[in-house]
C-alpha atoms as a PDB file:
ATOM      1  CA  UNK A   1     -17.310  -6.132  13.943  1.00  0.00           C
ATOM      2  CA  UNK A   2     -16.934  -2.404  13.370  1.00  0.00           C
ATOM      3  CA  UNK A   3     -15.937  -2.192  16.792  1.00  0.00           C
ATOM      4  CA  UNK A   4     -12.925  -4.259  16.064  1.00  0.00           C
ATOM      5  CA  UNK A   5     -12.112  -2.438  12.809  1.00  0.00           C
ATOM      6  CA  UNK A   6     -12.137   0.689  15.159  1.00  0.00           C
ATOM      7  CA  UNK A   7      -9.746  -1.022  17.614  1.00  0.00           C
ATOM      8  CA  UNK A   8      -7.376  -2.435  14.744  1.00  0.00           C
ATOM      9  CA  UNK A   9      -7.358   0.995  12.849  1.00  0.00           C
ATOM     10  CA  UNK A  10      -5.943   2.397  16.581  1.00  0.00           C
ATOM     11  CA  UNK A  11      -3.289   0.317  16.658  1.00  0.00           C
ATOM     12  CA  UNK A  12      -2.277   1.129  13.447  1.00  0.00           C
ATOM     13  CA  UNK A  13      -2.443   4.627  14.097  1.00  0.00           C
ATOM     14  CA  UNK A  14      -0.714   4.739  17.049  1.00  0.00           C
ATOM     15  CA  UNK A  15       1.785   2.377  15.994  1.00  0.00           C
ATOM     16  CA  UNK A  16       2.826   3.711  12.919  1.00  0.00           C
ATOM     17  CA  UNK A  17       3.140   6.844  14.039  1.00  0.00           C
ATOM     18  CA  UNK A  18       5.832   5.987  16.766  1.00  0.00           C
ATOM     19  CA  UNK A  19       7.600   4.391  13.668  1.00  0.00           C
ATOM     20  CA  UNK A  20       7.475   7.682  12.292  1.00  0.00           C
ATOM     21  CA  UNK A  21       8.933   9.606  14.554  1.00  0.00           C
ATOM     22  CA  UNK A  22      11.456   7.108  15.343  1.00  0.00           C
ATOM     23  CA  UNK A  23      12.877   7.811  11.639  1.00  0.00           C
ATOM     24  CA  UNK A  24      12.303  11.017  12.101  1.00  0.00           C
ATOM     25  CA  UNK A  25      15.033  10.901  14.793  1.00  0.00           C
ATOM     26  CA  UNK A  26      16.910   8.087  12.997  1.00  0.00           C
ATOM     27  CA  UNK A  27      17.300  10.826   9.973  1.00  0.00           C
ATOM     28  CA  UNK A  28      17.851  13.513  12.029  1.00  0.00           C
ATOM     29  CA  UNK A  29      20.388  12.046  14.272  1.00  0.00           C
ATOM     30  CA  UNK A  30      22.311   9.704  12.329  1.00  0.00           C
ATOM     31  CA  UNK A  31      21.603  10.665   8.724  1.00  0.00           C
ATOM     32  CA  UNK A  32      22.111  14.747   8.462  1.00  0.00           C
ATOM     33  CA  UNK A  33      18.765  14.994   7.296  1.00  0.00           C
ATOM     34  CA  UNK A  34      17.384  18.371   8.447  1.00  0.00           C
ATOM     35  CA  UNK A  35      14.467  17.821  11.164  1.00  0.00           C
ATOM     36  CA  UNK A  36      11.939  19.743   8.980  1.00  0.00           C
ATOM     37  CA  UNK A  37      12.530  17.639   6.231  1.00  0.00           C
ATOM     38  CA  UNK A  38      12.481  14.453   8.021  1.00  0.00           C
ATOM     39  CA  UNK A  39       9.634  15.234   9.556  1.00  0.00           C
ATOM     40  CA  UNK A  40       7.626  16.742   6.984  1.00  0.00           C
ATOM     41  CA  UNK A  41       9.177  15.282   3.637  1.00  0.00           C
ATOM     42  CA  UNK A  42      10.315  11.770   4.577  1.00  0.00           C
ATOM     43  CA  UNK A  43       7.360  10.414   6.987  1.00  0.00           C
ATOM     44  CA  UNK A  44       4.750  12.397   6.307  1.00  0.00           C
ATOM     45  CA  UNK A  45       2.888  12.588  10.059  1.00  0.00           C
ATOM     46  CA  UNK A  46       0.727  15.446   8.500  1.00  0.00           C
ATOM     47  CA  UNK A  47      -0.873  13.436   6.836  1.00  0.00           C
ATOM     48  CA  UNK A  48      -2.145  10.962   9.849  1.00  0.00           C
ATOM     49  CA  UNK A  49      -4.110  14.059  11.013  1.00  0.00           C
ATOM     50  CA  UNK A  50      -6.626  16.290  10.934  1.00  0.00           C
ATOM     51  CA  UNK A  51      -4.621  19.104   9.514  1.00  0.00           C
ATOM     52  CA  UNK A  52      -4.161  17.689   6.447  1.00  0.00           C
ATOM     53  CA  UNK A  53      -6.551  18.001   3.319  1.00  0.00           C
ATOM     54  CA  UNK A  54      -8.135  15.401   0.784  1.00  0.00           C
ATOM     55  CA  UNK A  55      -5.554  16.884  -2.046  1.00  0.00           C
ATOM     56  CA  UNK A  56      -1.990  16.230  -1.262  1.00  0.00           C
ATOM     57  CA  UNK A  57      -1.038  17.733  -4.047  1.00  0.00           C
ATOM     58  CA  UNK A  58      -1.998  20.731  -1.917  1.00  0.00           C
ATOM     59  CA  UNK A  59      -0.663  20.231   1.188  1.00  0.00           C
ATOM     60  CA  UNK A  60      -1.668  20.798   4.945  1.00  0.00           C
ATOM     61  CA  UNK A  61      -5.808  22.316   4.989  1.00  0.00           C
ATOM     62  CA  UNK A  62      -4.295  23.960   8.098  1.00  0.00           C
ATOM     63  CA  UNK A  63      -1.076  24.783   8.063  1.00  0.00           C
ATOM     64  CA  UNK A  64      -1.187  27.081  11.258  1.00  0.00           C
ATOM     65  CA  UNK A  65      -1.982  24.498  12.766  1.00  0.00           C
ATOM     66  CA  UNK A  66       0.450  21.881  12.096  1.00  0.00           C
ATOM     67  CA  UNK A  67       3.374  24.534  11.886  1.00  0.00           C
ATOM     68  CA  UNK A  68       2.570  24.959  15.694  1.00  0.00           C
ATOM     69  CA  UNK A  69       2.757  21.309  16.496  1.00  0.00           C
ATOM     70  CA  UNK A  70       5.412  20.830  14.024  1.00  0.00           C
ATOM     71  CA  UNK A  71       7.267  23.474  16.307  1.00  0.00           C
ATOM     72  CA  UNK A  72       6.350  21.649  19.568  1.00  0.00           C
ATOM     73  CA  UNK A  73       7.705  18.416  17.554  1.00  0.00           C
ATOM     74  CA  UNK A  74      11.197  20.248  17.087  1.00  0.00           C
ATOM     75  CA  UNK A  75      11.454  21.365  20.585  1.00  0.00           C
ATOM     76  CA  UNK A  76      11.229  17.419  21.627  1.00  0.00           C
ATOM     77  CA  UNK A  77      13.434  16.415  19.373  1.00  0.00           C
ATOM     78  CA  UNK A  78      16.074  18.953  20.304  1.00  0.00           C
ATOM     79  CA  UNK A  79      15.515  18.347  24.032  1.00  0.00           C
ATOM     80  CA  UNK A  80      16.327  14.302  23.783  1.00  0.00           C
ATOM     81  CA  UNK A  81      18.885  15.422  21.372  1.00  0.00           C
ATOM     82  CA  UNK A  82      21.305  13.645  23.358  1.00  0.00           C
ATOM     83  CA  UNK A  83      19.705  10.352  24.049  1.00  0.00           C
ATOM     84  CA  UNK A  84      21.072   6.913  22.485  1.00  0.00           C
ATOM     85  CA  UNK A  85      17.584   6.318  21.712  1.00  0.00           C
ATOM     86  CA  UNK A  86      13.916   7.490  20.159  1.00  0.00           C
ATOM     87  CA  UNK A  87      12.155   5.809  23.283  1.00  0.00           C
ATOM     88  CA  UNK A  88      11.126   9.230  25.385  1.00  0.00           C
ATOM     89  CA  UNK A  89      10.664  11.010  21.600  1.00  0.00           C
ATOM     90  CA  UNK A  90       8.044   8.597  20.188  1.00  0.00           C
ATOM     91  CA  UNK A  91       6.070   8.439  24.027  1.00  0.00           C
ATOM     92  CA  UNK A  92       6.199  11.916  24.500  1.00  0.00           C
ATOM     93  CA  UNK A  93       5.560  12.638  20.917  1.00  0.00           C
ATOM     94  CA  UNK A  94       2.532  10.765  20.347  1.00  0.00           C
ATOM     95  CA  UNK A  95       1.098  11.871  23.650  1.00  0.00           C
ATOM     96  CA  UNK A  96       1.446  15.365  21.465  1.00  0.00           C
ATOM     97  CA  UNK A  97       0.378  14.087  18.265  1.00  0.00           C
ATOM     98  CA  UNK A  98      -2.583  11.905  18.976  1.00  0.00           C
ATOM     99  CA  UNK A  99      -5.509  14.327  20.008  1.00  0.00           C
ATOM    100  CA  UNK A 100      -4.917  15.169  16.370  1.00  0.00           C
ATOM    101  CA  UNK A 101      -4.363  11.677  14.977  1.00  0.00           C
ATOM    102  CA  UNK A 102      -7.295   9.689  16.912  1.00  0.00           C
ATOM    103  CA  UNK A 103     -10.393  12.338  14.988  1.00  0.00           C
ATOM    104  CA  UNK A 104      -8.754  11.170  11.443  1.00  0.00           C
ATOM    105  CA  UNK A 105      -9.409   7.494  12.650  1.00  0.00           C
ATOM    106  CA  UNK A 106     -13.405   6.707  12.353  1.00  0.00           C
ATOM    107  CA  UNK A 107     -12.940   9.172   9.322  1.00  0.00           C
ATOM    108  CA  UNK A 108     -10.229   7.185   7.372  1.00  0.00           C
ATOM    109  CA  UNK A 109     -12.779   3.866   7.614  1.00  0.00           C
ATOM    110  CA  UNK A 110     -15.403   5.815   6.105  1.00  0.00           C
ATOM    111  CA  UNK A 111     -13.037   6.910   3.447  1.00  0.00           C
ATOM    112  CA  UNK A 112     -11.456   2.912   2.756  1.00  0.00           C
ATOM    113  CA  UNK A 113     -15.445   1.948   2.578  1.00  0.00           C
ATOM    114  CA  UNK A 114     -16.288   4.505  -0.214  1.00  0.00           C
ATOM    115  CA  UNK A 115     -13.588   3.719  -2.282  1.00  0.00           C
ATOM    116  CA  UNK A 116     -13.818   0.170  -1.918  1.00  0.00           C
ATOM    117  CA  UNK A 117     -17.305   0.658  -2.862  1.00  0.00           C
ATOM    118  CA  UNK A 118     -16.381   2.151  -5.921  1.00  0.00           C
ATOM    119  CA  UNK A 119     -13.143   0.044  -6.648  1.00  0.00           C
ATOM    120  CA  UNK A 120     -13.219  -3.016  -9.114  1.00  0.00           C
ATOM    121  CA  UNK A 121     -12.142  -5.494  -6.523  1.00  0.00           C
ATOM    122  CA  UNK A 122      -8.726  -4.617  -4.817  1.00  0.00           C
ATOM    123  CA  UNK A 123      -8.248  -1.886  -7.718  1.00  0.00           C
ATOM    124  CA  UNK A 124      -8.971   1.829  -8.490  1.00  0.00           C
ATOM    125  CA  UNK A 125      -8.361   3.117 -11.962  1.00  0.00           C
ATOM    126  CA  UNK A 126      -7.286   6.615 -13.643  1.00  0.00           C
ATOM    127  CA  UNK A 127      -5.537   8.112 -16.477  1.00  0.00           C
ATOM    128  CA  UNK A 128      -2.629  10.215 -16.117  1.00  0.00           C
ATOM    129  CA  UNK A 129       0.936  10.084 -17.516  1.00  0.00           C
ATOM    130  CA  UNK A 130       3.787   8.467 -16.552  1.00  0.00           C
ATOM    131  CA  UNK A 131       4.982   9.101 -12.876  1.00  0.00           C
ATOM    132  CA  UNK A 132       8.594   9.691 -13.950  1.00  0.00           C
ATOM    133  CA  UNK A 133       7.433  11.757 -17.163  1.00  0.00           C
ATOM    134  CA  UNK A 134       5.225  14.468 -16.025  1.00  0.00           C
ATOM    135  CA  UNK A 135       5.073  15.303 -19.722  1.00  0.00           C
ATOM    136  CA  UNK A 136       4.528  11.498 -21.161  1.00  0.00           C
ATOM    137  CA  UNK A 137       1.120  10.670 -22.557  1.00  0.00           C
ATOM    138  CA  UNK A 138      -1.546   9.091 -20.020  1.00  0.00           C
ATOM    139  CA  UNK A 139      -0.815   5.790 -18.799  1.00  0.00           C
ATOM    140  CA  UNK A 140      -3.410   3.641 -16.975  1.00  0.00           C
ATOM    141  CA  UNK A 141      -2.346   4.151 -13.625  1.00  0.00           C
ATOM    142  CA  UNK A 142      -3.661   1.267 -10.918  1.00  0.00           C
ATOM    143  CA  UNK A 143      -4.213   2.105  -7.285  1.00  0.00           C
ATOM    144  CA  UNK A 144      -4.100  -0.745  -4.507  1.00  0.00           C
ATOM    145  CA  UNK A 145      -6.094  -1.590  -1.280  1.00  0.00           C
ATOM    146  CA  UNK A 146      -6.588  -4.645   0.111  1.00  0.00           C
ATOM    147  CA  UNK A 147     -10.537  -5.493  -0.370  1.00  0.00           C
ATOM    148  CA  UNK A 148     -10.562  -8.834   1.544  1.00  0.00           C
ATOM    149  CA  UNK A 149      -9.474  -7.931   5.112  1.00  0.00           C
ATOM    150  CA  UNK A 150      -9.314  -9.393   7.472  1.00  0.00           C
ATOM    151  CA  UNK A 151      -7.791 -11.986   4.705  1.00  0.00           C
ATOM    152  CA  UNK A 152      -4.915 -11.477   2.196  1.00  0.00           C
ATOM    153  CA  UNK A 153      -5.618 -10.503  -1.038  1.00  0.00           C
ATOM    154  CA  UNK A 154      -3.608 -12.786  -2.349  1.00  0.00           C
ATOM    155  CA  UNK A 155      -5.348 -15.852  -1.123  1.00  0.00           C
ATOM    156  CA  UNK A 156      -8.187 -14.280  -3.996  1.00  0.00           C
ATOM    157  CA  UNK A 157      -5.300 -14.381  -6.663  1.00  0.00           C
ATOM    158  CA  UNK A 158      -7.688 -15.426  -8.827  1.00  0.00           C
ATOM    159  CA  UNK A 159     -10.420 -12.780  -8.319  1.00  0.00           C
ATOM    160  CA  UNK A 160      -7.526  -9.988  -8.923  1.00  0.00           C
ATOM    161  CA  UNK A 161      -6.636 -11.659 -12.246  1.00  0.00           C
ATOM    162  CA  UNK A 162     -10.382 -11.163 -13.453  1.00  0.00           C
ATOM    163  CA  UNK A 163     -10.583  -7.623 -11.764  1.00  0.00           C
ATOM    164  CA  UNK A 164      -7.628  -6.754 -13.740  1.00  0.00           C
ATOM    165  CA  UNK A 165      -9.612  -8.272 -17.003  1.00  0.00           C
ATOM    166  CA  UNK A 166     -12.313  -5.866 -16.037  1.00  0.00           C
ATOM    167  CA  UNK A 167     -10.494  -2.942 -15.722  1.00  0.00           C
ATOM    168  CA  UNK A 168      -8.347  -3.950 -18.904  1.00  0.00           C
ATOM    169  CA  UNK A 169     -11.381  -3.999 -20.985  1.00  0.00           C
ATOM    170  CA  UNK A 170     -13.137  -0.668 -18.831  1.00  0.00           C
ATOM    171  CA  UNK A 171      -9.734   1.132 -20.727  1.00  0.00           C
ATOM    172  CA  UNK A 172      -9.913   0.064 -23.924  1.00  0.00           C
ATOM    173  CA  UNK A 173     -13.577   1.277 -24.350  1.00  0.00           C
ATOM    174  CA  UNK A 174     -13.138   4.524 -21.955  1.00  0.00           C
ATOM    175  CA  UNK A 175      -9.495   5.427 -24.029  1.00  0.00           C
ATOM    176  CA  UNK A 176      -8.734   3.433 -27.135  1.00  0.00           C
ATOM    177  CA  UNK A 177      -5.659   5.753 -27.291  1.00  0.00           C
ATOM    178  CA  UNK A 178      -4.161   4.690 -24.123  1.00  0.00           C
ATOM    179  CA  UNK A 179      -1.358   1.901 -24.547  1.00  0.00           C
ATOM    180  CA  UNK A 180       0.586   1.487 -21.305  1.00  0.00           C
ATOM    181  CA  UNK A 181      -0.295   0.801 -17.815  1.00  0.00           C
ATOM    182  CA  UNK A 182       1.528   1.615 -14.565  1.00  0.00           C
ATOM    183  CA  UNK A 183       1.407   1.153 -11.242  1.00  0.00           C
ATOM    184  CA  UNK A 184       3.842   2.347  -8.386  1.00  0.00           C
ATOM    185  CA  UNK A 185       3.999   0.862  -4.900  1.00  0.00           C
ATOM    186  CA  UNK A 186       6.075  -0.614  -2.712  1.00  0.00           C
ATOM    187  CA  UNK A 187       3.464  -4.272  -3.655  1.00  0.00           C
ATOM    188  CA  UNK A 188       5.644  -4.472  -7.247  1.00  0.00           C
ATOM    189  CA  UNK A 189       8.652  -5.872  -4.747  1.00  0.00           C
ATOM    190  CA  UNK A 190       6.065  -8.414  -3.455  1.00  0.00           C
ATOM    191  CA  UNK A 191       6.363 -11.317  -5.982  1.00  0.00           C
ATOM    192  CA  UNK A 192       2.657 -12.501  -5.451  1.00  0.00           C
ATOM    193  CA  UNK A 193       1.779  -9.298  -6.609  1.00  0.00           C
ATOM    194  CA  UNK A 194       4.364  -9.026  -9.457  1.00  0.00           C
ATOM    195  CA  UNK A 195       2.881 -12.569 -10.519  1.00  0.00           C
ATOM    196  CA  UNK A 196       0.085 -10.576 -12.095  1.00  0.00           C
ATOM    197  CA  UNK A 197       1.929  -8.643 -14.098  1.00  0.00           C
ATOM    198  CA  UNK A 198       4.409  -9.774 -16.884  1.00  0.00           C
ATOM    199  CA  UNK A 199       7.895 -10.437 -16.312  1.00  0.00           C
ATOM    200  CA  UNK A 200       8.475  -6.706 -17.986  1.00  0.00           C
ATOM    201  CA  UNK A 201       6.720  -5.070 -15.341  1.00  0.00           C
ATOM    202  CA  UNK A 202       9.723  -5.435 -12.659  1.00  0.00           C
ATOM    203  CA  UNK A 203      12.368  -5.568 -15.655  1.00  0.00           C
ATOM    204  CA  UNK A 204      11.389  -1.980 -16.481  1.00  0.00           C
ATOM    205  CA  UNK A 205      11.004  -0.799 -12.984  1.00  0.00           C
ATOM    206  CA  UNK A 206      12.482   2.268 -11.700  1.00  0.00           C
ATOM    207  CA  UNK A 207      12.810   2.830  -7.886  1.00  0.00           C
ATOM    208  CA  UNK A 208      10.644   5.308  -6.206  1.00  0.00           C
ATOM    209  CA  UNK A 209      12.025   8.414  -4.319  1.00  0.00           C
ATOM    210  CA  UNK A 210      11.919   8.455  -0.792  1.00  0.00           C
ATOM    211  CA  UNK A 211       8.827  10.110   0.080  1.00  0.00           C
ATOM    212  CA  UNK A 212       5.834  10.096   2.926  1.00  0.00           C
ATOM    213  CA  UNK A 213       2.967   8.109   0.915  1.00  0.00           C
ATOM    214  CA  UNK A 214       1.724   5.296   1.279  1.00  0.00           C
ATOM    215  CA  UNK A 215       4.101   3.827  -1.400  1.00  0.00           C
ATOM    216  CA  UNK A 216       6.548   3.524   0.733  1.00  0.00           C
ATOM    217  CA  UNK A 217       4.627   3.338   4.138  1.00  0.00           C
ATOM    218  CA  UNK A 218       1.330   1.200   3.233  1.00  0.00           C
ATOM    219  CA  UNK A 219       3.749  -2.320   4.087  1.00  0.00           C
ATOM    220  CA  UNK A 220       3.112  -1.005   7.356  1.00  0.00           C
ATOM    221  CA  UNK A 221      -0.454  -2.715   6.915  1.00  0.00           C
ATOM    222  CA  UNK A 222      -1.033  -6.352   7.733  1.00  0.00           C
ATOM    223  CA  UNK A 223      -3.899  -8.202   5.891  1.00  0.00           C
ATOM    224  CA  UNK A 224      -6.297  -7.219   8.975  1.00  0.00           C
ATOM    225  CA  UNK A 225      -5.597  -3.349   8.401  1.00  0.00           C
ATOM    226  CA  UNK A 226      -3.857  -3.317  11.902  1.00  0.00           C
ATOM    227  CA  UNK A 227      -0.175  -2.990  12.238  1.00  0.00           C
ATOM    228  CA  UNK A 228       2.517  -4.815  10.309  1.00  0.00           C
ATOM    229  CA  UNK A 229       5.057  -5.702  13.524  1.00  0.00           C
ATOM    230  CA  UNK A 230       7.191  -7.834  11.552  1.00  0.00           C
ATOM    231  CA  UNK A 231       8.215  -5.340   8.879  1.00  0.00           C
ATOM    232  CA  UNK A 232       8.395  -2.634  11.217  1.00  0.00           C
ATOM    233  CA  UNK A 233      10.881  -4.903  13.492  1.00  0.00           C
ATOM    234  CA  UNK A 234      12.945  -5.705  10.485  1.00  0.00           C
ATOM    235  CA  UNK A 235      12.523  -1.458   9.521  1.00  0.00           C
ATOM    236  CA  UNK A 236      14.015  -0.444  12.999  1.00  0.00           C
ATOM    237  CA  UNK A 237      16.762  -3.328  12.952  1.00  0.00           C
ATOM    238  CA  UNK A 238      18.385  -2.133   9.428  1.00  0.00           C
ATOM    239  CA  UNK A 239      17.417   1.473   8.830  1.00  0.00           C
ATOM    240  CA  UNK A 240      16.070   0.148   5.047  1.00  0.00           C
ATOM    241  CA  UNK A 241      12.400  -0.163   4.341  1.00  0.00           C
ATOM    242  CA  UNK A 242      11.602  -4.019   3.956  1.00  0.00           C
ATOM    243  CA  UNK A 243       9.976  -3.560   0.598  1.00  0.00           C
ATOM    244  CA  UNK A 244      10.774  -0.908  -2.049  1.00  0.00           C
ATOM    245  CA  UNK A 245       8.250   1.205  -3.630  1.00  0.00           C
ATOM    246  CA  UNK A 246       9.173   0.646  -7.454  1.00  0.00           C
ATOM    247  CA  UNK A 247       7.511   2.656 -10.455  1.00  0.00           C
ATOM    248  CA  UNK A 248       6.540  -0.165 -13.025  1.00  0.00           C
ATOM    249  CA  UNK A 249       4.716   0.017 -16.513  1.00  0.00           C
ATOM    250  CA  UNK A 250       3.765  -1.970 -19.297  1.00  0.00           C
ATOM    251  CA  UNK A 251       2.233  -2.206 -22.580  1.00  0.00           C
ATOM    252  CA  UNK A 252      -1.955  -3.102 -22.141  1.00  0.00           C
ATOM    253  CA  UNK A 253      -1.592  -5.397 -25.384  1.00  0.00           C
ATOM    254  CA  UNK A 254       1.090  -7.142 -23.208  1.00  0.00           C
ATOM    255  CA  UNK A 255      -0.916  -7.313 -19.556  1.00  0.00           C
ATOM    256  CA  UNK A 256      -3.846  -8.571 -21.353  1.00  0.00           C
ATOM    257  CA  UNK A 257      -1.911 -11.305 -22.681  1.00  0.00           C
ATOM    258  CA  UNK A 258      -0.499 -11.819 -19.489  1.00  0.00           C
ATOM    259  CA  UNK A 259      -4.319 -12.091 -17.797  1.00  0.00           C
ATOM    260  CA  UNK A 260      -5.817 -14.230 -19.920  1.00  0.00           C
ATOM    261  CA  UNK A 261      -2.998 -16.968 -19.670  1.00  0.00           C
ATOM    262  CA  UNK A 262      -3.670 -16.591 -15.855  1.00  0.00           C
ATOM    263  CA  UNK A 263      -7.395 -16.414 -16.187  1.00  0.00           C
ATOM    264  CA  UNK A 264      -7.474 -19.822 -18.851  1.00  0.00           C
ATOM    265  CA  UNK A 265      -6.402 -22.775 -16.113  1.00  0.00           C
ATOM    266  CA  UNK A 266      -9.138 -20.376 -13.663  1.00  0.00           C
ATOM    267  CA  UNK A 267     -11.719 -21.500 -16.310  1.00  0.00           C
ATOM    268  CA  UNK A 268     -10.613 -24.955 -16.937  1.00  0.00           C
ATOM    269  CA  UNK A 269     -10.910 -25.501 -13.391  1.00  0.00           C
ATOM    270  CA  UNK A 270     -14.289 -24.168 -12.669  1.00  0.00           C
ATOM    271  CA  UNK A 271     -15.503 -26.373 -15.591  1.00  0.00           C
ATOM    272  CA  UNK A 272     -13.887 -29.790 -14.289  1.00  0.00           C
ATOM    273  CA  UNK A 273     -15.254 -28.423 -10.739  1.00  0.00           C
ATOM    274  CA  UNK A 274     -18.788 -28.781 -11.934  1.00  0.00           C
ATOM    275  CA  UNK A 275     -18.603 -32.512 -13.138  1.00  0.00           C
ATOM    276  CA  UNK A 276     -19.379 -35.218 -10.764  1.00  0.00           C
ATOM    277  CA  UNK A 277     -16.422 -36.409  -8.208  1.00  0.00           C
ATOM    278  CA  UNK A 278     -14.786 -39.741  -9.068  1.00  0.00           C
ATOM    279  CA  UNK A 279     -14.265 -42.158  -5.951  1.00  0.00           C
ATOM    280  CA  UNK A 280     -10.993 -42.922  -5.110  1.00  0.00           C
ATOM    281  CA  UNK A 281      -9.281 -39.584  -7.173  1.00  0.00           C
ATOM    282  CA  UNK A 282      -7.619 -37.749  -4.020  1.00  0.00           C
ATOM    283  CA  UNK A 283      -6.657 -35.139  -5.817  1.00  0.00           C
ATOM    284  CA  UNK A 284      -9.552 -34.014  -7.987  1.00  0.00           C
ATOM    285  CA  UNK A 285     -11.376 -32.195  -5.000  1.00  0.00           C
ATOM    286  CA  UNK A 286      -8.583 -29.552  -5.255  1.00  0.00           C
ATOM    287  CA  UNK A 287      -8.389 -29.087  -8.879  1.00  0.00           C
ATOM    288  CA  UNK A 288      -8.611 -25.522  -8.699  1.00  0.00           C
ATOM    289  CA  UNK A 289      -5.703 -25.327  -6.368  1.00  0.00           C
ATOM    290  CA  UNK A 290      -3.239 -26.979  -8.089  1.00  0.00           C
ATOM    291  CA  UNK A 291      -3.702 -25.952 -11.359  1.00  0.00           C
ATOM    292  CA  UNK A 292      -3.465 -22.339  -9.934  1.00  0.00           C
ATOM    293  CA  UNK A 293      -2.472 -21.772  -6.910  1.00  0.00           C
ATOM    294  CA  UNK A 294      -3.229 -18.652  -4.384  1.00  0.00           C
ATOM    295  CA  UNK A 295      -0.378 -16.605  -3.925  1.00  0.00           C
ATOM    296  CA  UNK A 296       1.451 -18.497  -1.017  1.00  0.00           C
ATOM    297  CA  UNK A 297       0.804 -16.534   2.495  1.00  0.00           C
ATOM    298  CA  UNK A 298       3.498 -13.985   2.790  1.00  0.00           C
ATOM    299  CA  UNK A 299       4.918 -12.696   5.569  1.00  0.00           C
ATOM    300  CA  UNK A 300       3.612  -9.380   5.134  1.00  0.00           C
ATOM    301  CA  UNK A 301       0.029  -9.521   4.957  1.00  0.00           C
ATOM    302  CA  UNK A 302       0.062 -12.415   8.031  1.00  0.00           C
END
């Protein structure tokens, strides 16, 4: 089994990272962006290897190091200047990128295990302020990762609703004072994963800024933690990231409310689950299904 995780985490790694530097040179070439800022600023390939650190507030650990790749990078780029495409850039570029990519591999399961072992379910929790309001009082800010692979998360839409219960009730005893939650990810343009949230979560929203993290690149995933083909076909085909990473916030009072009208048929249906099956009642054997359903399999955690 780990051996597989091993496998799938290379393909994602290698993958990705040719999607990288193909809108690298998509920017570059066709968008005036500069090639450092592409590069650096919009896809973020720093931070697929071992140069960079565990704060990215900080930056590159080593940044001798990856200016001298990132100068190796910039002579590629400038010597298939003229192609019509990104085909010899992403080969020869991840034949130059990977000794440094593949060591970050092993490293970044170990990492995913410890903070799943420490998440509530698919969630992580903090308190800092507003992501569009440096200066705004805390907010309870949610982080993401899919706890259930190879599976979709939300085929366990019911398990999220009574994570986010948990955490709910974790904040009102760790910060009374704390009022609004937020969240920002490129999931809040994923209705399944709207659907836990009230309808003012996405009303409010405000889009995220182009940027490297895995905001914007984490719908690269599929369910299995391997590489998301489909969205990166659709990606290279328009030029416009499949999903948006949207900032979105809410009052707690109001996502508690929210939860426990979710969480009520849950209960109702585990209760009629525990009486006796009536002959002849075709439907009562999926109770729980109907009354709420798993998110419906979408295309992007297949």
């Amino acid at each position: 089994m780990r051996c597989r995780r091993y496998e799938t985490a290379c393909e994602y790694t290698r993958e990705l990272a040719k999607l990288k530097l193909w809108y690298a040179w998509r920017l570059w070439k066709h968008e005036d962006v500069d090639f450092e800022t592409a590069i650096t600023k919009r896809v973020g390939l720093v931070r697929m290897s071992v140069f960079w650190g565990d704060d990215p507030r900080t930056g590159p650990r080593d940044a001798d190091g990856w200016n001298a790749v990132l100068d190796k990078l910039r002579e590629l780029y400038e010597r298939h200047e003229n192609d019509s495409t990104s085909a010899r850039i992403e080969a020869e570029g991840l034949a130059l990128l990977w000794p440094h990519l593949e060591p970050m591999i092993e490293r970044d399961l170990e990492v995913t295990a410890r903070w799943l072992a420490d998440a509530v379910g698919c969630f992580q929790y903090e308190f800092r302020p507003f992501y569009a309001e440096p200066d705004s009082e805390d907010h309870l800010t949610l982080h993401v990762r899919n706890a259930y692979q190879p599976d979709s998360p939300f085929r366990h839409f019911p398990e999220m609703v009574a994570d986010l219960l948990e955490i709910v009730s974790r904040a009102r005893r760790e910060r009374p004072d704390v009022s609004m939650a937020q969240c920002a990810t490129w999931l809040n343009s994923l209705p399944p994963f709207a659907n836990l949230f009230p309808p003012s979560w996405v009303e409010t929203a405000q889009p995220g800024i182009p940027g490297n993290h895995s905001g914007w690149w984490g719908q690269f995933m599929d369910r299995r933690g391997g590489f998301h083909a489909a969205n990166a076909q659709r990606f290279r085909r328009t030029g416009r990231f499949p999903f948006r990473h949207l900032l979105c916030r809410c009052s707690i009072p109001e996502l508690r409310r929210h939860l426990e009208q979710l969480a009520t048929p849950v209960r109702h249906s585990e209760e009629q689950a525990s009486l006796p099956e009536k002959t002849g009642d075709p439907c009562r054997s999926n109770l729980a299904t109907r009354i709420l359903p798993a998110a419906p399999a979408n295309r992007t955690f297949r």
